[in-house]
PDB file of N, CA and C in Angstrom:
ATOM      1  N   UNK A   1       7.863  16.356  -5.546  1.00  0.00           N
ATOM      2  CA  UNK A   1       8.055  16.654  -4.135  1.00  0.00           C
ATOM      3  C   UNK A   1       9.533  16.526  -3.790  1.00  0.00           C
ATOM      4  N   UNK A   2       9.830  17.400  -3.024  1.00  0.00           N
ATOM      5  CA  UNK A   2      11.137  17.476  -2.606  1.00  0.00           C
ATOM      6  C   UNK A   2      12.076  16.442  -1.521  1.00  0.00           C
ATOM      7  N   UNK A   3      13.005  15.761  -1.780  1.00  0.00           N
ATOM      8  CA  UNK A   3      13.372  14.381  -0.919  1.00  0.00           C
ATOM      9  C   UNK A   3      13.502  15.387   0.870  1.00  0.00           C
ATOM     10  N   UNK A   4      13.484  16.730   0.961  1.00  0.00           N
ATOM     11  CA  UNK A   4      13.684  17.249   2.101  1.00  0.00           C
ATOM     12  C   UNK A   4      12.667  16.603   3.078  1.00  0.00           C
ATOM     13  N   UNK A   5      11.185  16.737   2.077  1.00  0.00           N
ATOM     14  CA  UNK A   5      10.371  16.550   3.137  1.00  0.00           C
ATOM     15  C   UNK A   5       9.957  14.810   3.469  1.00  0.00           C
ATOM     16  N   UNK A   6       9.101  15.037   4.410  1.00  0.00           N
ATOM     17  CA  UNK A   6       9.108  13.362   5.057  1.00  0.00           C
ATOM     18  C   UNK A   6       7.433  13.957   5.377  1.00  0.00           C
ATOM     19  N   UNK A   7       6.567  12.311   5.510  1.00  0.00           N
ATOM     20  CA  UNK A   7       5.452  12.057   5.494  1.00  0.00           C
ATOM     21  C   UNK A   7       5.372  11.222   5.836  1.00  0.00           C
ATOM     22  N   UNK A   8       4.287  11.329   7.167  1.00  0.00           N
ATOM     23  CA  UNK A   8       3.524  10.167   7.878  1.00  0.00           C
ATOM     24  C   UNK A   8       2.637   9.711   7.161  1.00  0.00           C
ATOM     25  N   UNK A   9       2.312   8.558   6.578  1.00  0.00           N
ATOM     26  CA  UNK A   9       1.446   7.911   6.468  1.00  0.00           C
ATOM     27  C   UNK A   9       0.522   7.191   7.619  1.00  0.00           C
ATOM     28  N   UNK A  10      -1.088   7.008   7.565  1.00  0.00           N
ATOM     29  CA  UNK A  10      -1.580   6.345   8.522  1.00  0.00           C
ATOM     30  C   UNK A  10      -2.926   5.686   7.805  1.00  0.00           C
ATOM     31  N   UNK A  11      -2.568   4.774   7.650  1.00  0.00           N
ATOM     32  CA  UNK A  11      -3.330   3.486   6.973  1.00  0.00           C
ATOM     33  C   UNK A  11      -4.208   2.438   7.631  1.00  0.00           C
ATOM     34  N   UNK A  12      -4.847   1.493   6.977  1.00  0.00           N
ATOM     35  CA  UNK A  12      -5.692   0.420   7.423  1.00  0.00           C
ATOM     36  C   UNK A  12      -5.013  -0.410   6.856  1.00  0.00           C
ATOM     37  N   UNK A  13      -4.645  -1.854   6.996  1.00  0.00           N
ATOM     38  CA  UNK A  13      -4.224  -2.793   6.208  1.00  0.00           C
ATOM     39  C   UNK A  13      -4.217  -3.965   7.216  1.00  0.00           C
ATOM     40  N   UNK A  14      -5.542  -4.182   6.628  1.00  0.00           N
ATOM     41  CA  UNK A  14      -6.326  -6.141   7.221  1.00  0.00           C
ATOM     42  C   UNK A  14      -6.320  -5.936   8.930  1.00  0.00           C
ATOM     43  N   UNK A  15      -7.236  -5.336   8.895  1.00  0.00           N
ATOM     44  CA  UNK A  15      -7.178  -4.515  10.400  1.00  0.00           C
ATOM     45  C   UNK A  15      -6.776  -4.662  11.279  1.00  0.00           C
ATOM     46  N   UNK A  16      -5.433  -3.433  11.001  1.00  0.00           N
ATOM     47  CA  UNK A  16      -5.095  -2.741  11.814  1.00  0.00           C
ATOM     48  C   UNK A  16      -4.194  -1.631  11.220  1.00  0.00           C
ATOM     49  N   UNK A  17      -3.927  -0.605  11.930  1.00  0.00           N
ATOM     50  CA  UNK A  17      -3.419   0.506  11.731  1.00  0.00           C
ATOM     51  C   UNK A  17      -1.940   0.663  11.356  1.00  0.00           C
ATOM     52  N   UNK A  18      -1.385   1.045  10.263  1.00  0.00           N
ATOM     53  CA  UNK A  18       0.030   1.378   9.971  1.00  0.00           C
ATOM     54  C   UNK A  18       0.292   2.501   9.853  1.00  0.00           C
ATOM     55  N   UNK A  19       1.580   2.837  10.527  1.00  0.00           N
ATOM     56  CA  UNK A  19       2.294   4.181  10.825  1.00  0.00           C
ATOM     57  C   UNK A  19       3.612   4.625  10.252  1.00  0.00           C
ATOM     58  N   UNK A  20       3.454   4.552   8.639  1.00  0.00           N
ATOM     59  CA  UNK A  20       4.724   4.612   8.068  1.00  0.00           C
ATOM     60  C   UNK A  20       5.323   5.627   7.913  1.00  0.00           C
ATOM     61  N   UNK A  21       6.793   6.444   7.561  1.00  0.00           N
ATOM     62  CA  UNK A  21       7.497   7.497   6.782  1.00  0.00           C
ATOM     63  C   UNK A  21       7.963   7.066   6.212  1.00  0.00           C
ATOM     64  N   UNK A  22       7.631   8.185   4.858  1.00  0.00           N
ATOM     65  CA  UNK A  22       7.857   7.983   4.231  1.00  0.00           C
ATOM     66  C   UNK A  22       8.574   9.130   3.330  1.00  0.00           C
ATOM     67  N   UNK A  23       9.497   9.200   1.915  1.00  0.00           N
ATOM     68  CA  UNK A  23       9.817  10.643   1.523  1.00  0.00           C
ATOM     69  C   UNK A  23       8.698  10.925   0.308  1.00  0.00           C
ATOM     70  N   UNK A  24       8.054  10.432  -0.066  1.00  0.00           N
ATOM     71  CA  UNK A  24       7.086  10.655  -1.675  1.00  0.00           C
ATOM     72  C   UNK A  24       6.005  10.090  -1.415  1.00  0.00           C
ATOM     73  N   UNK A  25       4.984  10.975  -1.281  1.00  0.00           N
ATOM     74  CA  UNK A  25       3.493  10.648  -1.274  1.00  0.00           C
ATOM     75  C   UNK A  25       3.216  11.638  -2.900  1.00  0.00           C
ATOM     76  N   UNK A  26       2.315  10.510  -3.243  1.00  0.00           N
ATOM     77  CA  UNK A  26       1.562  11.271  -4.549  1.00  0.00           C
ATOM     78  C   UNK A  26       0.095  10.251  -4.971  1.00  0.00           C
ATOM     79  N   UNK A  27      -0.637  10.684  -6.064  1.00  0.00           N
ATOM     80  CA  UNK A  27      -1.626  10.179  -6.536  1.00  0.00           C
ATOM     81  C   UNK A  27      -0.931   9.422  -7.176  1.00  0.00           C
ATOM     82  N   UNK A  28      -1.661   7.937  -7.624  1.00  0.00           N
ATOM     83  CA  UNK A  28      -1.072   7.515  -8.725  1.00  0.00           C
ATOM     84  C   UNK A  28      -2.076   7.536 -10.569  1.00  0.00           C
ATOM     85  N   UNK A  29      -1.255   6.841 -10.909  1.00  0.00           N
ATOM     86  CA  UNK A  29      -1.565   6.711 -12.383  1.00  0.00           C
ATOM     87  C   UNK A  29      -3.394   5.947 -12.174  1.00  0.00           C
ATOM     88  N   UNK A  30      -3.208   4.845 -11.388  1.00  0.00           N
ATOM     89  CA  UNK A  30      -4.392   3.660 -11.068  1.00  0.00           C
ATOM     90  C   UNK A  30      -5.149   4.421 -10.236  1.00  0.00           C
ATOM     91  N   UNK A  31      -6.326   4.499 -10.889  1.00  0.00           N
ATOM     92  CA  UNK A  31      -7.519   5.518 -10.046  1.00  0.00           C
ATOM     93  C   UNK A  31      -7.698   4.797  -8.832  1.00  0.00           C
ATOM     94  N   UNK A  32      -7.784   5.665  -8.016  1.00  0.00           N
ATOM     95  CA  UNK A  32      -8.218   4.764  -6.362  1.00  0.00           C
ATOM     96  C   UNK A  32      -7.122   4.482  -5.173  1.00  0.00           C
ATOM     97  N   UNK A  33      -5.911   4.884  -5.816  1.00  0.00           N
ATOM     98  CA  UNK A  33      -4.652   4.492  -5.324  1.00  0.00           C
ATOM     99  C   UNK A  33      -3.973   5.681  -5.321  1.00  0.00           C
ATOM    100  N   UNK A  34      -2.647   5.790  -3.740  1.00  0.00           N
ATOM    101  CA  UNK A  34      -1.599   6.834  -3.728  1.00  0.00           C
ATOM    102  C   UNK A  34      -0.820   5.868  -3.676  1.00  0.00           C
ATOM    103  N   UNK A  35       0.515   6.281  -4.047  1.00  0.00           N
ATOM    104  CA  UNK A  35       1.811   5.363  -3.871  1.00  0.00           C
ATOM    105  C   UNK A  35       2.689   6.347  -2.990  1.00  0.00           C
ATOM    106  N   UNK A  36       3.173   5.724  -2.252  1.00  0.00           N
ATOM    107  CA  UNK A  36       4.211   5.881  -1.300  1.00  0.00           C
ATOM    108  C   UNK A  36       5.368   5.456  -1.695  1.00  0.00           C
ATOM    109  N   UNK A  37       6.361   5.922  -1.581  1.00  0.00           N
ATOM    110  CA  UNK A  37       7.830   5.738  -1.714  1.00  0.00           C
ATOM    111  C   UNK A  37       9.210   6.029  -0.965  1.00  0.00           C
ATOM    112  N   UNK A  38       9.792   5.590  -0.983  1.00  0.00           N
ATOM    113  CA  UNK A  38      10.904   6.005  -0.186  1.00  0.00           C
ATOM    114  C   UNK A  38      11.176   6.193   1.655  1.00  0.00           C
ATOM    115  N   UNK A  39      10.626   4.816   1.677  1.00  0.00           N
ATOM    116  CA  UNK A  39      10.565   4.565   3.147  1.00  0.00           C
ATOM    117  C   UNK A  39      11.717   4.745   4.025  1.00  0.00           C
ATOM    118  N   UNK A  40      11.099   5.267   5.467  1.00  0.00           N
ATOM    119  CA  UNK A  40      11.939   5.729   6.272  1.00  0.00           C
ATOM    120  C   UNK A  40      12.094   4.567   7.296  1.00  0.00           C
ATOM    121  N   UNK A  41      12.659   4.079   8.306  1.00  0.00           N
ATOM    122  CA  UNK A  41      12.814   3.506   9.054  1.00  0.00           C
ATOM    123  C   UNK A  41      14.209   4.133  10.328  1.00  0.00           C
ATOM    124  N   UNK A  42      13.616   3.634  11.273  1.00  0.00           N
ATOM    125  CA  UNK A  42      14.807   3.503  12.309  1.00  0.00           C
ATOM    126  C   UNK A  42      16.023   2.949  11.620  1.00  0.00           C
ATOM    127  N   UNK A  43      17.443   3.147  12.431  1.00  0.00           N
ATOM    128  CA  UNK A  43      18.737   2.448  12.173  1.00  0.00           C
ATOM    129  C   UNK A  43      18.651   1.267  12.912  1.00  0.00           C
ATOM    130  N   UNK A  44      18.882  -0.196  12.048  1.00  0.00           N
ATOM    131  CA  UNK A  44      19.122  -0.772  12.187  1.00  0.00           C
ATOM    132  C   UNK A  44      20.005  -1.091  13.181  1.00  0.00           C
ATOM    133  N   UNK A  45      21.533  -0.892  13.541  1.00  0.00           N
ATOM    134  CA  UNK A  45      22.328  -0.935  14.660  1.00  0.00           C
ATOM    135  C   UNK A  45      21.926  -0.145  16.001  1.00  0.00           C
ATOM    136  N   UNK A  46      20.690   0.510  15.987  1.00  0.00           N
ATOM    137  CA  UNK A  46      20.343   0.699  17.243  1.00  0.00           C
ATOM    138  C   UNK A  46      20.104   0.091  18.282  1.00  0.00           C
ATOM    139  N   UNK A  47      20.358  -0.329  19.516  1.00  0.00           N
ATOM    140  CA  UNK A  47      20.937  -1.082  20.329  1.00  0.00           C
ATOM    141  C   UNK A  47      19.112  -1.456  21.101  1.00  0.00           C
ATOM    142  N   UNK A  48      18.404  -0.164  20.759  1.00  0.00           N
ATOM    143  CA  UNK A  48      16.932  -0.951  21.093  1.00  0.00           C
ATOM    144  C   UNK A  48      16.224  -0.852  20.165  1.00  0.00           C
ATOM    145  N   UNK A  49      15.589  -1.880  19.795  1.00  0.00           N
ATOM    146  CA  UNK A  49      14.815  -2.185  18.239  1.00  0.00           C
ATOM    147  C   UNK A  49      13.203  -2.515  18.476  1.00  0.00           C
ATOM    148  N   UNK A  50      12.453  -1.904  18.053  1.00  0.00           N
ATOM    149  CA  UNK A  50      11.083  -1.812  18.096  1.00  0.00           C
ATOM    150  C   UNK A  50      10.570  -2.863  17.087  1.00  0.00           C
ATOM    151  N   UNK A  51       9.810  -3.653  18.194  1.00  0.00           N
ATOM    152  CA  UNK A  51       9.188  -5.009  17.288  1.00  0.00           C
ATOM    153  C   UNK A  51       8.622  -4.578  15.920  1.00  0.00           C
ATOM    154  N   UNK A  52       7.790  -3.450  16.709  1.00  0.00           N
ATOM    155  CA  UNK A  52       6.292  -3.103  15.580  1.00  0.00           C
ATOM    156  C   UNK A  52       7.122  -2.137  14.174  1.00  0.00           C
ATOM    157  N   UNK A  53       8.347  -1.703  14.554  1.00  0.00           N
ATOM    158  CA  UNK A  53       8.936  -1.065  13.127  1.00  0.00           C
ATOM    159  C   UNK A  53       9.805  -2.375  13.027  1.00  0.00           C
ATOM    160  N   UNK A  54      10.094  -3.071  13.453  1.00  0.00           N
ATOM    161  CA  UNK A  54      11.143  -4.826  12.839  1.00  0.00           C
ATOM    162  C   UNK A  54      10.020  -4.947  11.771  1.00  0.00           C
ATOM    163  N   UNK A  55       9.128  -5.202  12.420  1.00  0.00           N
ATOM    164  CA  UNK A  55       8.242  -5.716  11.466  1.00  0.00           C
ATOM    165  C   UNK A  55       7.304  -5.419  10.356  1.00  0.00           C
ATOM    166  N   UNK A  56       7.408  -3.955  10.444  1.00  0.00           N
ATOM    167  CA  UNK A  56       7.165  -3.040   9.143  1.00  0.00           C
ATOM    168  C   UNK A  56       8.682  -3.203   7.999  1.00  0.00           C
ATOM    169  N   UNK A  57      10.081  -2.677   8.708  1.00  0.00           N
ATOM    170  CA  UNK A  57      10.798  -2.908   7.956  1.00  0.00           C
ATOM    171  C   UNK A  57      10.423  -4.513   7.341  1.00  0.00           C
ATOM    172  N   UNK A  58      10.133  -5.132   7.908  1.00  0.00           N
ATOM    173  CA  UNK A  58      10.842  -6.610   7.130  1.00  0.00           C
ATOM    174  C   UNK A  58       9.646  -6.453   6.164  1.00  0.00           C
ATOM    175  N   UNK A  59       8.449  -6.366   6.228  1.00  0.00           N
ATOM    176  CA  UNK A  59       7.499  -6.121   5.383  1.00  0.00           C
ATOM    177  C   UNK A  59       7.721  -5.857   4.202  1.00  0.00           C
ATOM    178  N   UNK A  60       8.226  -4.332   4.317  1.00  0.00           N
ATOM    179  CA  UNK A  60       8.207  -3.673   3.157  1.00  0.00           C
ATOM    180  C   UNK A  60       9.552  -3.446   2.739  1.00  0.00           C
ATOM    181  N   UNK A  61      10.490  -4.354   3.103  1.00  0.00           N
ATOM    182  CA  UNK A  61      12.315  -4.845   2.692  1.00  0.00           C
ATOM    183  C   UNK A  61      11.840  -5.077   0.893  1.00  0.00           C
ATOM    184  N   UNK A  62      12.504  -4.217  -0.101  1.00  0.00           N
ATOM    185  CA  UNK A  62      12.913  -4.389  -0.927  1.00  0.00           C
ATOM    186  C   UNK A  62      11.651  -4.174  -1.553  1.00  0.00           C
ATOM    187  N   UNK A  63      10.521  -3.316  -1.110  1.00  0.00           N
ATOM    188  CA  UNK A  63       9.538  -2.552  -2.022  1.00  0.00           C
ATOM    189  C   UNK A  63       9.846  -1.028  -2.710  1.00  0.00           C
ATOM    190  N   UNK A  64       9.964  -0.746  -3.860  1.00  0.00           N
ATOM    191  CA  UNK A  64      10.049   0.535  -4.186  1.00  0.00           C
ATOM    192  C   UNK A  64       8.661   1.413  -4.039  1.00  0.00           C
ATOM    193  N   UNK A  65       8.263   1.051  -4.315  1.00  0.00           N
ATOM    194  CA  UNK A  65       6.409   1.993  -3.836  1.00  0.00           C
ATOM    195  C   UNK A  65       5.291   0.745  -3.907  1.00  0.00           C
ATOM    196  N   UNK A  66       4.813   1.631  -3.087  1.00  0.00           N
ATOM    197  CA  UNK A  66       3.284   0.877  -2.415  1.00  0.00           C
ATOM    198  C   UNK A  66       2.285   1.697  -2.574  1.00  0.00           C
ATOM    199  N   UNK A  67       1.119   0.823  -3.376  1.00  0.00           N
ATOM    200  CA  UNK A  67       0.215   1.559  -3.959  1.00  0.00           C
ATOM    201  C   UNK A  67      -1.034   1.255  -2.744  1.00  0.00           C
ATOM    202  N   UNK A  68      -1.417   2.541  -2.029  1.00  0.00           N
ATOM    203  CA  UNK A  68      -2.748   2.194  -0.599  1.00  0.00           C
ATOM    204  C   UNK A  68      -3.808   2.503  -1.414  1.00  0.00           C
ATOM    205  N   UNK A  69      -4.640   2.059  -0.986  1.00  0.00           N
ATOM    206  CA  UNK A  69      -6.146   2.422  -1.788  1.00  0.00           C
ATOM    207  C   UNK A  69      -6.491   3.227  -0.914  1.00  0.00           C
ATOM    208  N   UNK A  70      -7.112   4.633  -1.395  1.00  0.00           N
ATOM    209  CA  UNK A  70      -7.650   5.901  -1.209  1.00  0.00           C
ATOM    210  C   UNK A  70      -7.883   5.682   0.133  1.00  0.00           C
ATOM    211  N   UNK A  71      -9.413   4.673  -0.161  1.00  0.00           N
ATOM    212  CA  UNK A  71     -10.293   4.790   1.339  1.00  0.00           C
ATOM    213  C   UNK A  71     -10.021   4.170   2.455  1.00  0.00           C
ATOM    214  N   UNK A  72      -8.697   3.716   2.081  1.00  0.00           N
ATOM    215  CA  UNK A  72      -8.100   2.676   3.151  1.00  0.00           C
ATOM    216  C   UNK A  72      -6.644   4.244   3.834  1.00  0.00           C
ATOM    217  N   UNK A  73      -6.789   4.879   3.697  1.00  0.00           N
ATOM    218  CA  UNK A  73      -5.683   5.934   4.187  1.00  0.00           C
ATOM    219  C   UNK A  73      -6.647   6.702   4.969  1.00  0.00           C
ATOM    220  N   UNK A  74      -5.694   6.535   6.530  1.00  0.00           N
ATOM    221  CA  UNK A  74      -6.778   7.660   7.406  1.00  0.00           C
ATOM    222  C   UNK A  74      -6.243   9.363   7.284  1.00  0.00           C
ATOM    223  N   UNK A  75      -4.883   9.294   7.354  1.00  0.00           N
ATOM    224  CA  UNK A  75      -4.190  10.687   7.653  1.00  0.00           C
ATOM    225  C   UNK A  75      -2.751  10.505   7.053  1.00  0.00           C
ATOM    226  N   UNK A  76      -2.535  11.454   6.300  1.00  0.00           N
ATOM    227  CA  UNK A  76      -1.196  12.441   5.401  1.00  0.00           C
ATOM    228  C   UNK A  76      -0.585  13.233   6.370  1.00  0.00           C
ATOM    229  N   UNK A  77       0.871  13.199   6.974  1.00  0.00           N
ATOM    230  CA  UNK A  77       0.986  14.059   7.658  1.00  0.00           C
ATOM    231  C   UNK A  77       2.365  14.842   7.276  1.00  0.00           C
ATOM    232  N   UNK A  78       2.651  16.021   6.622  1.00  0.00           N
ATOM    233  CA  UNK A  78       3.916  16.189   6.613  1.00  0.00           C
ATOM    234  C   UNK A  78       4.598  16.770   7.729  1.00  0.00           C
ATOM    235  N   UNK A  79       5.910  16.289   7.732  1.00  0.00           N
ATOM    236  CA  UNK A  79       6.299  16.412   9.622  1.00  0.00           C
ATOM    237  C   UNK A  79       7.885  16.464   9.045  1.00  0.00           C
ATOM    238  N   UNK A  80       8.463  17.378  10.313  1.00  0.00           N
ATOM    239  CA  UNK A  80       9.666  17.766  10.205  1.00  0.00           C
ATOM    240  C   UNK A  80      10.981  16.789  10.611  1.00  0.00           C
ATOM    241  N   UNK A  81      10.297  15.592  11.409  1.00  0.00           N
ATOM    242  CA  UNK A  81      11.229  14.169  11.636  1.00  0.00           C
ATOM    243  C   UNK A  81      10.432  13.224  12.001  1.00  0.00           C
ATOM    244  N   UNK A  82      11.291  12.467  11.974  1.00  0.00           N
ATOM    245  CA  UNK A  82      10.839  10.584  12.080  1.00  0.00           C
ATOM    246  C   UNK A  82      10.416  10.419  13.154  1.00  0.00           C
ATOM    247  N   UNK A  83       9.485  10.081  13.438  1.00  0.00           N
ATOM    248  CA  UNK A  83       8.609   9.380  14.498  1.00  0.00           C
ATOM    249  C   UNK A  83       9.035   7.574  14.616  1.00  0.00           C
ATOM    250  N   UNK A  84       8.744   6.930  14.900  1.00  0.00           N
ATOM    251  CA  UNK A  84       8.822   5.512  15.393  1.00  0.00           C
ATOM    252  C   UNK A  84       7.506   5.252  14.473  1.00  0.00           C
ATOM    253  N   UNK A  85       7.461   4.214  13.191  1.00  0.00           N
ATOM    254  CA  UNK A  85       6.776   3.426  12.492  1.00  0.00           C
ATOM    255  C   UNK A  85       6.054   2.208  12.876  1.00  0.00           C
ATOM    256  N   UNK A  86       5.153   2.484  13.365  1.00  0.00           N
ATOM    257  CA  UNK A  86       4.162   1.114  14.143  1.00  0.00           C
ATOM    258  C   UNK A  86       3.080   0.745  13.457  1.00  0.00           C
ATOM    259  N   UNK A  87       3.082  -0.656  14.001  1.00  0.00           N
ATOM    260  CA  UNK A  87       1.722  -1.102  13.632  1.00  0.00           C
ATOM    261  C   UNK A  87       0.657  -1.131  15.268  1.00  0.00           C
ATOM    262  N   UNK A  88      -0.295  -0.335  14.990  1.00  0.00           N
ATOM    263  CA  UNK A  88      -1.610  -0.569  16.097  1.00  0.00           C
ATOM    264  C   UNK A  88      -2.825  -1.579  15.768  1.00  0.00           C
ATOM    265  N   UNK A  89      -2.953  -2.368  17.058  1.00  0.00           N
ATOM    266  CA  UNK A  89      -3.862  -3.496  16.101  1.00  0.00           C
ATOM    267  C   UNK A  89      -5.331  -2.545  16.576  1.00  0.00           C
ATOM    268  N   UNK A  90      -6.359  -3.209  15.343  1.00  0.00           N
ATOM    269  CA  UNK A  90      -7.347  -2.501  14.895  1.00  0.00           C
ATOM    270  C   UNK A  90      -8.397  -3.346  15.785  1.00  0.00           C
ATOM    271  N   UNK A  91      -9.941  -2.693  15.855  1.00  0.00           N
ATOM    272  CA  UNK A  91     -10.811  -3.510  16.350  1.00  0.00           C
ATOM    273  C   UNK A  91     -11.383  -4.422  15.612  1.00  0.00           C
ATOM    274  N   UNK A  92     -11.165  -5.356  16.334  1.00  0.00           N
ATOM    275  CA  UNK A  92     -11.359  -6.158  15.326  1.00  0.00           C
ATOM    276  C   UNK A  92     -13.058  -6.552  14.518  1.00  0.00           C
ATOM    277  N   UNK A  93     -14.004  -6.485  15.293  1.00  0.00           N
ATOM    278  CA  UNK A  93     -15.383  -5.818  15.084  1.00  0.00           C
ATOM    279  C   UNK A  93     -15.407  -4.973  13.781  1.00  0.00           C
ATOM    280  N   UNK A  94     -14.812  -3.669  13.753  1.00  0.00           N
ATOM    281  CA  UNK A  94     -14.579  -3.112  12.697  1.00  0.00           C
ATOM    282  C   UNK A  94     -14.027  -3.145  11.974  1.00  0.00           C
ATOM    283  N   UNK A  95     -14.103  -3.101  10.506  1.00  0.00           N
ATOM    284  CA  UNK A  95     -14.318  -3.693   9.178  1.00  0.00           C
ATOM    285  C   UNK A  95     -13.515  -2.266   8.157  1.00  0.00           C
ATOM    286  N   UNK A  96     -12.767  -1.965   7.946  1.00  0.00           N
ATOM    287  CA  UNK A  96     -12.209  -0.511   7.616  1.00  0.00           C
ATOM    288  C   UNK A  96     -12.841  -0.521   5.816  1.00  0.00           C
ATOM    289  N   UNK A  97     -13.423  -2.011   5.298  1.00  0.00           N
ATOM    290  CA  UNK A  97     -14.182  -1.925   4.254  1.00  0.00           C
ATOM    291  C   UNK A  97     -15.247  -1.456   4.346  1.00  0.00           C
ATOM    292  N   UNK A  98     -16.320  -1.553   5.388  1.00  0.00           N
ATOM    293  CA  UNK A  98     -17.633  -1.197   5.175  1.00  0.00           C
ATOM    294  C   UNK A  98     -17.246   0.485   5.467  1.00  0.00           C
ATOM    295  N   UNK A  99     -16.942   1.240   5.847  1.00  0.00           N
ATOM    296  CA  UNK A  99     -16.628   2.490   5.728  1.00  0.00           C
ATOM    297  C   UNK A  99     -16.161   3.258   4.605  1.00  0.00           C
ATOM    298  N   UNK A 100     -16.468   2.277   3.396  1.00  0.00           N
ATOM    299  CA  UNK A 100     -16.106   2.788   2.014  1.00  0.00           C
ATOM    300  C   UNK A 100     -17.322   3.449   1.322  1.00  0.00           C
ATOM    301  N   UNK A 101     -17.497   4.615   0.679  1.00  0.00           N
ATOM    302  CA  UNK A 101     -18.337   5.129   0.205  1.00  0.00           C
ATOM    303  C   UNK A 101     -18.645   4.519  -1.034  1.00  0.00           C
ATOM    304  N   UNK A 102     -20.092   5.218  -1.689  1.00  0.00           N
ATOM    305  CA  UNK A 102     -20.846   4.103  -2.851  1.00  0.00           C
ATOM    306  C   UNK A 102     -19.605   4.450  -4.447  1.00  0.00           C
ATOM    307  N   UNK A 103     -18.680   5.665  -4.064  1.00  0.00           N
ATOM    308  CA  UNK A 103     -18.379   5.861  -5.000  1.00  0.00           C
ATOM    309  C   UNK A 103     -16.915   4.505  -5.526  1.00  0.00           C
ATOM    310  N   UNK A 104     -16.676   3.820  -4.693  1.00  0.00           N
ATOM    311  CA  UNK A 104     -15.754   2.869  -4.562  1.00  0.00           C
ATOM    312  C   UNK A 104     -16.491   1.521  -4.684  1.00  0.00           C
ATOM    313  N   UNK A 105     -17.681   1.589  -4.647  1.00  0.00           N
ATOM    314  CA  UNK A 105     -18.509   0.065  -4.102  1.00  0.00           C
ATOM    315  C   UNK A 105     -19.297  -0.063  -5.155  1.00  0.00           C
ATOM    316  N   UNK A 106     -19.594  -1.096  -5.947  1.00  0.00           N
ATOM    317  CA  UNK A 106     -20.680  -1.367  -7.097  1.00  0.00           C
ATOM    318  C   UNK A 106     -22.222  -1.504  -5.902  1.00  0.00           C
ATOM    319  N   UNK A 107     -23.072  -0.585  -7.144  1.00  0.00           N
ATOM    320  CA  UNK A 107     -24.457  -0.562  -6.436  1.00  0.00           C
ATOM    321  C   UNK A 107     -25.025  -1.535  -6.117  1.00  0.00           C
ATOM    322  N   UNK A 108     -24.781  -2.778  -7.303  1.00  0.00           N
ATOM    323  CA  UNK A 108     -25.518  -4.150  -7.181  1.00  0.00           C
ATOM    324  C   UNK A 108     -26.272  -4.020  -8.371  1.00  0.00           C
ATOM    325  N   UNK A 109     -26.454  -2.427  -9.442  1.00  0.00           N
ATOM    326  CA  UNK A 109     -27.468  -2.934 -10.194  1.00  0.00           C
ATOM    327  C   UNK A 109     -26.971  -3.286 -11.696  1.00  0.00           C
TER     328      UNK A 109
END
């Protein structure tokens, strides 16, 4: 994939919703998993700083790729610029595991 393009990621992780860019979405090697790479973020010296991307950057400070599990990714989006990277908190009631199909889940037998 070409470093031109950029990709929204939109994830589940310990519920609630993450809103990353990123430049490299692909499958990976580890069945069940995409890795993401090459994270985008706001500039730092910007004079107004968004908690919910502070706190994605600091997160993912000094990760080269991040491997999401399949069924935990809601939406791929390729997009022509950077949006603002947030975290939305999730309900908490809902469980973004039980929404996993049998093909991810041992039957029990």
């Amino acid at each position: 994939m070409s470093d031109k393009h950029l990709y929204k990621v939109t994830f589940f992780n310990q519920q609630e919703v993450y809103e990353i860019y990123v430049k490299h979405v692909y499958q990976g090697d580890l069945y069940g998993f995409v890795i993401v790479e090459d994270f985008v973020f706001g500039e730092k010296s910007a004079i107004v700083i968004d908690p919910s991307e502070e706190k994605l950057r600091n997160e993912f400070e000094g990760v080269s790729q991040s491997f999401i599990p399949m069924h935990e990714i809601i939406r791929i989006d390729q997009v022509k610029k950077r949006g603002t990277a947030k975290i939305i908190a999730g309900n908490k009631e809902s469980n973004s595991s039980a929404k996993v199909s049998k093909i991810y889940q041992p039957d029990g037998k």
